[in-house]
N, C-alpha and C. Protein backbone atom coordinates (compact mmCIF):
# COMPACT_ATOMS: atom_id res chain seq x y z
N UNK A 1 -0.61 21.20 -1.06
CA UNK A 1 0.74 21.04 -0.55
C UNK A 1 1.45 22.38 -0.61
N UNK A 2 2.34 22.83 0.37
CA UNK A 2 3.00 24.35 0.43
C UNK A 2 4.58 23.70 -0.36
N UNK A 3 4.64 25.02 -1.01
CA UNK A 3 5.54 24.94 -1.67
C UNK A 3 6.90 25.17 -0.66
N UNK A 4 6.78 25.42 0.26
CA UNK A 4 7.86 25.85 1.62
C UNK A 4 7.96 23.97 2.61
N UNK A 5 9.01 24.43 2.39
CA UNK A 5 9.57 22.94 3.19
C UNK A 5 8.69 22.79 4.64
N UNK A 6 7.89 21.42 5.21
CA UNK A 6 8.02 21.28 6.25
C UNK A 6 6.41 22.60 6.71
N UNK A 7 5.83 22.94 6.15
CA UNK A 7 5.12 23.89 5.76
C UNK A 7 3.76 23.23 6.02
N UNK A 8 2.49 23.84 6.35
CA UNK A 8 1.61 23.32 5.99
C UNK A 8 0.56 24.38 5.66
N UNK A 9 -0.14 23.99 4.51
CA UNK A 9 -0.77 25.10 4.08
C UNK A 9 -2.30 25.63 4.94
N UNK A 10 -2.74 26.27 5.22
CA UNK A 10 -4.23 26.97 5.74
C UNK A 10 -5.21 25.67 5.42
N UNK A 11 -6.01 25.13 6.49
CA UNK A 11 -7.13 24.23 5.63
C UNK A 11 -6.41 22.48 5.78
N UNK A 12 -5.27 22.62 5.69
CA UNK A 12 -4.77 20.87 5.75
C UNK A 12 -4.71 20.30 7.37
N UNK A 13 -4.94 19.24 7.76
CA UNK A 13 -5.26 18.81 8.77
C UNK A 13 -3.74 18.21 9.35
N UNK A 14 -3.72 18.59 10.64
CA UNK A 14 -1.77 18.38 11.21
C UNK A 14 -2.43 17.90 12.46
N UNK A 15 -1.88 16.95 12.92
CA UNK A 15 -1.51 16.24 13.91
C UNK A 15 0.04 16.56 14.66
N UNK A 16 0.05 16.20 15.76
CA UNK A 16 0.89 16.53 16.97
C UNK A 16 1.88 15.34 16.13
N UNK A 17 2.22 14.56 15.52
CA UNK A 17 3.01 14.00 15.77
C UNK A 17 3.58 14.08 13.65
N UNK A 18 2.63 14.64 13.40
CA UNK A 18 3.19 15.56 12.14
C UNK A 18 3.72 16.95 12.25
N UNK A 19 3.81 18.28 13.52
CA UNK A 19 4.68 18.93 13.54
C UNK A 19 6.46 18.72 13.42
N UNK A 20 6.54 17.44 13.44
CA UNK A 20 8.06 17.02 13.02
C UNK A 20 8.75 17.07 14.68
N UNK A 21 9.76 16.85 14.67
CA UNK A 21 10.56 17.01 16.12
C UNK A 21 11.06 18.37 16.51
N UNK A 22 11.47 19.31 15.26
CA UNK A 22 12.29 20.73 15.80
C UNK A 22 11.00 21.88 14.98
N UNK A 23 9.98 22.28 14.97
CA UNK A 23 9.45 23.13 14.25
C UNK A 23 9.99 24.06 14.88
N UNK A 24 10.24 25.38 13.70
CA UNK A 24 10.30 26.37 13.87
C UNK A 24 9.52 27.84 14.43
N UNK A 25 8.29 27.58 13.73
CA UNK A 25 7.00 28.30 14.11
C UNK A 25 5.88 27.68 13.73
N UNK A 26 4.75 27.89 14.61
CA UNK A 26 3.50 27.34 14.64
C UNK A 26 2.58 28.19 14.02
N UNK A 27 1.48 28.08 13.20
CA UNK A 27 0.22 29.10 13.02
C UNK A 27 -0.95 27.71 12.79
N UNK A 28 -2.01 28.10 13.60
CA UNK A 28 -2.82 27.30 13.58
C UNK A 28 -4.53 28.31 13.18
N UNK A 29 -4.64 27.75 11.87
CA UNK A 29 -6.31 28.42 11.54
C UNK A 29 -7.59 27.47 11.49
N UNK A 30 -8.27 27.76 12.71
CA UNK A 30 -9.47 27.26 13.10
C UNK A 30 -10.45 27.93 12.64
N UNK A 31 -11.92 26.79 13.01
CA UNK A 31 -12.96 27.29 12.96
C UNK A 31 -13.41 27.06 14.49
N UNK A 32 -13.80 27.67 14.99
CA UNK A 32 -14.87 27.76 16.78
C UNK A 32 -15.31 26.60 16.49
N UNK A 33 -16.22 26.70 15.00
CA UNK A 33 -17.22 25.45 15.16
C UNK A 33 -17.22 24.12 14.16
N UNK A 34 -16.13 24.01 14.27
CA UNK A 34 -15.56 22.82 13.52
C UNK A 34 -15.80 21.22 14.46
N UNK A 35 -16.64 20.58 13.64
CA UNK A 35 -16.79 19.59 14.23
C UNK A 35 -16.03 18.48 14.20
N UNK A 36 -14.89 18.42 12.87
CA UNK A 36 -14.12 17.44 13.36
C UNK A 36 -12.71 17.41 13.62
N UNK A 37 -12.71 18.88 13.96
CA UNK A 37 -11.12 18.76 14.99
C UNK A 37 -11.69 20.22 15.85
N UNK A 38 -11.55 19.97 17.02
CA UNK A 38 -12.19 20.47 17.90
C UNK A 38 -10.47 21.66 18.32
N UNK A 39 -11.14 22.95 18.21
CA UNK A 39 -10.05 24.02 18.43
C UNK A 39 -9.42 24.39 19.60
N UNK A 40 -9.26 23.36 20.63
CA UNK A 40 -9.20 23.37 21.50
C UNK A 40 -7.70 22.22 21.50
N UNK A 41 -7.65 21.69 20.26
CA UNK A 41 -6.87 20.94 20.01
C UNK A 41 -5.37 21.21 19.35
N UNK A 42 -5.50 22.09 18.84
CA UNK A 42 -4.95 23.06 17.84
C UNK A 42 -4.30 24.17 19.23
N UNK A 43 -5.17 24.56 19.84
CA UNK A 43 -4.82 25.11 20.86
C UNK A 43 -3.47 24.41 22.03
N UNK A 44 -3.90 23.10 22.21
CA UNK A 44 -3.08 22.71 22.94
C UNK A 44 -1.43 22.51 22.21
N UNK A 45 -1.44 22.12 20.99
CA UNK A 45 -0.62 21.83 20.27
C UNK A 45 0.23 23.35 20.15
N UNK A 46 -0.21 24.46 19.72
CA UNK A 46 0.60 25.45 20.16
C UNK A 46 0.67 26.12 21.05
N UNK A 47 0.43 25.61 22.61
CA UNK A 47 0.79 25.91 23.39
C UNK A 47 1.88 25.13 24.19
N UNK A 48 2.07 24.08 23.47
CA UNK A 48 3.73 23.05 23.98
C UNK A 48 4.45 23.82 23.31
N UNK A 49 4.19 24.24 21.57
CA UNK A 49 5.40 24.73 21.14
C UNK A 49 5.65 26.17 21.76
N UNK A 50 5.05 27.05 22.26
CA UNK A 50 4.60 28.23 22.60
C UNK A 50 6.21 28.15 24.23
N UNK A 51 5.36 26.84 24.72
CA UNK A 51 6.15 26.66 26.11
C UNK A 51 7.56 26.12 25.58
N UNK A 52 8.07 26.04 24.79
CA UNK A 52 9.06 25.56 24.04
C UNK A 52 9.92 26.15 23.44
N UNK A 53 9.41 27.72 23.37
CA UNK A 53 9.76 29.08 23.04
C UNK A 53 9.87 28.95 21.64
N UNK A 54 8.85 28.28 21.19
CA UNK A 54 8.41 28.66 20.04
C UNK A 54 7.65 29.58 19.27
N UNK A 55 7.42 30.97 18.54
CA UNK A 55 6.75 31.95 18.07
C UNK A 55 5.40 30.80 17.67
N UNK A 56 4.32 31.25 18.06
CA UNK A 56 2.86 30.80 17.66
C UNK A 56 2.46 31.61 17.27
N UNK A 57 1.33 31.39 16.25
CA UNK A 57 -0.01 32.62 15.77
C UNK A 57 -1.18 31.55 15.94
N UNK A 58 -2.25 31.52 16.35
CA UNK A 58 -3.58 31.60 16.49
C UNK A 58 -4.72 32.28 16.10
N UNK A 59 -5.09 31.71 15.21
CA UNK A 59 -6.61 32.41 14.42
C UNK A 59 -7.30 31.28 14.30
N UNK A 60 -8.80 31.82 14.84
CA UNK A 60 -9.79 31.22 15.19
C UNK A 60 -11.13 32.41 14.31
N UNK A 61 -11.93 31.95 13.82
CA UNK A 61 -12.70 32.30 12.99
C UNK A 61 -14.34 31.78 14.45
N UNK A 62 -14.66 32.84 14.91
CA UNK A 62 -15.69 32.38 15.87
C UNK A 62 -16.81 32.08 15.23
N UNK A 63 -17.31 32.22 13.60
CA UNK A 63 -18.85 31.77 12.69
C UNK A 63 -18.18 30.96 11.54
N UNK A 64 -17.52 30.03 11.73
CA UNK A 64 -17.02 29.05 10.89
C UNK A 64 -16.89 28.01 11.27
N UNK A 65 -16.85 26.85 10.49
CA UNK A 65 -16.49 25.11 11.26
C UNK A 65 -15.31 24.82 10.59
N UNK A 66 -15.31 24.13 9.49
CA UNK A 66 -13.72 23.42 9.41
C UNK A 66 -13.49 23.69 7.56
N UNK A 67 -12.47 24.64 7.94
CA UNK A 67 -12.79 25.49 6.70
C UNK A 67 -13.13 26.80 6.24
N UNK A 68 -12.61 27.03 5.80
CA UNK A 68 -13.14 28.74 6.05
C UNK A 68 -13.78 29.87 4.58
N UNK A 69 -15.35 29.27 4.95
CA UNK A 69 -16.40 29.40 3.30
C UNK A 69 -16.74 30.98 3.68
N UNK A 70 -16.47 31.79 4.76
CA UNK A 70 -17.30 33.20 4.26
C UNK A 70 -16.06 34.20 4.03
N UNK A 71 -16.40 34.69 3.09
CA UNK A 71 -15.10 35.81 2.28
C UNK A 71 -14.97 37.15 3.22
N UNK A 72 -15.20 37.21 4.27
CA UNK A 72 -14.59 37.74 5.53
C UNK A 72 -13.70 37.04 6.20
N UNK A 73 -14.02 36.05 6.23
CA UNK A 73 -12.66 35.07 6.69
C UNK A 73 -11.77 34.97 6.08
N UNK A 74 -11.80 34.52 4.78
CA UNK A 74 -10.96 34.09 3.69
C UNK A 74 -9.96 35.32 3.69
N UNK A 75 -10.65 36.39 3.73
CA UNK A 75 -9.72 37.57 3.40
C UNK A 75 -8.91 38.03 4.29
N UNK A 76 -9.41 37.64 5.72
CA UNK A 76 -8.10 38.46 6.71
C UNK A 76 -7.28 36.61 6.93
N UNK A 77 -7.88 35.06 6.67
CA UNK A 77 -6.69 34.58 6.76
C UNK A 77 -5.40 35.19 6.03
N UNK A 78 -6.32 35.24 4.55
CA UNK A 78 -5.11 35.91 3.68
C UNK A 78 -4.45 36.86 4.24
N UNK A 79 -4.54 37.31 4.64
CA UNK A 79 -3.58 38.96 5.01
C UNK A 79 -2.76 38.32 6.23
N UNK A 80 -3.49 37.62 7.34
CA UNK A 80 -3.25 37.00 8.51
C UNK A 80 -1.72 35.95 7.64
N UNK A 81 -1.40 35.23 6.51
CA UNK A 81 -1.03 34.64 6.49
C UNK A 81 -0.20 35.18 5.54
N UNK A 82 0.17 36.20 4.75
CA UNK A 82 0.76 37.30 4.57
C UNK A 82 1.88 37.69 5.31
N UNK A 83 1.17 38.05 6.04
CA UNK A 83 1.83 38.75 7.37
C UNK A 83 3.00 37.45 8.27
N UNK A 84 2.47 36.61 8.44
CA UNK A 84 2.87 35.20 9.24
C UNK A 84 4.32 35.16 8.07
N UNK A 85 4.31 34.77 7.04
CA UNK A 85 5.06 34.44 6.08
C UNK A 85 6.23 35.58 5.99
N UNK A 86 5.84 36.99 6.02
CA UNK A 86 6.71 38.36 5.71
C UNK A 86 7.26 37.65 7.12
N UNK A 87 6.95 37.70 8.07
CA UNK A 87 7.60 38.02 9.60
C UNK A 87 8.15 36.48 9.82
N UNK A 88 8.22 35.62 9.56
CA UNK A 88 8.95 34.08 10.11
C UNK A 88 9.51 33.45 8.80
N UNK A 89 9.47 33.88 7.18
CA UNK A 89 10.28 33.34 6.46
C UNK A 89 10.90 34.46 5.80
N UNK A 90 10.42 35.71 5.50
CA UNK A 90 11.38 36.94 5.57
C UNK A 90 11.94 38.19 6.23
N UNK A 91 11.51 37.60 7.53
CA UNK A 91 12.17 38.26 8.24
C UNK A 91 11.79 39.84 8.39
N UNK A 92 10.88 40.32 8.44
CA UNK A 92 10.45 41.80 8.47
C UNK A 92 9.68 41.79 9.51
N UNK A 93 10.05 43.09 9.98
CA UNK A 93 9.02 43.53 11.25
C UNK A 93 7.46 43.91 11.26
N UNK A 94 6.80 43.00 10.76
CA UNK A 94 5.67 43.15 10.39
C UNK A 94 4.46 43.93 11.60
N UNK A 95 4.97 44.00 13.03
CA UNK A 95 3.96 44.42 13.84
C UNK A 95 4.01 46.11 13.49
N UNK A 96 5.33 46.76 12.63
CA UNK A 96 5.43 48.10 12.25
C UNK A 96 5.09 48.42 10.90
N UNK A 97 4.77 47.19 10.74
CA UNK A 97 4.03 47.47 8.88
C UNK A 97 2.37 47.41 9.52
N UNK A 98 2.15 46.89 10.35
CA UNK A 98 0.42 47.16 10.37
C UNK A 98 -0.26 48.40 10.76
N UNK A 99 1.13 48.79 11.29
CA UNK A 99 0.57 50.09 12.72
C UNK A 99 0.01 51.58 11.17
C-alpha cells in the first residue's frame, strides 16, 4: 500500500475503474511479457488519461512478465519512480536534473 493518497505503488494491479474519477497523473510499469495483464491494457488506460490532458509515464520492461525479478529492472524502475515522484508530487523540473 503507498503511503501517498490515492497512489498506487509499482507491482499492484489497477483497473480502469480503480483510477478513481479525477486522477491526477498516471505511471503505468509493465512487463512486455506478462501474462496476466496484457500491456497493451495499461496502455490503453493511459492513453484516455493522456487524451484527458493528463501527464502519463509509461515503462515497459521488454524481458520481464508481471513483476519485475531482474535487478536491471528493479533499478531504473527505482530511479524511473524517483524521478515520477520529484516531478508530479514535488514539483521539480526533473527533465533538467537528468540532462
Amino acid at each position: 500500500m503507498s503511503a501517498i493518497p490515492n497512489a498506487r505503488v509499482p507491482g499492484e494491479d489497477c483497473t480502469a475503474e480503480q483510477l478513481g474519477e479525477d486522477p491526477e497523473t498516471g505511471f503505468a510499469v509493465v512487463g512486455k511479457n506478462d501474462p496476466r495483464v496484457p500491456w497493451t491494457e495499461s496502455r490503453q488506460m493511459l492513453d484516455k488519461l493522456k487524451g484527458n490532458g493528463i501527464p502519463t509515464w509509461f515503462l515497459m520492461a521488454n524481458d520481464e512478465g508481471h513483476g519485475y525479478a531482474k535487478k536491471k529492472n528493479q533499478d531504473f524502475l527505482f530511479y524511473a519512480t524517483v524521478m515520477f515522484v520529484r516531478q508530479f508530487l514535488l514539483g521539480e523540473n526533473v527533465s533538467a536534473a537528468a540532462k
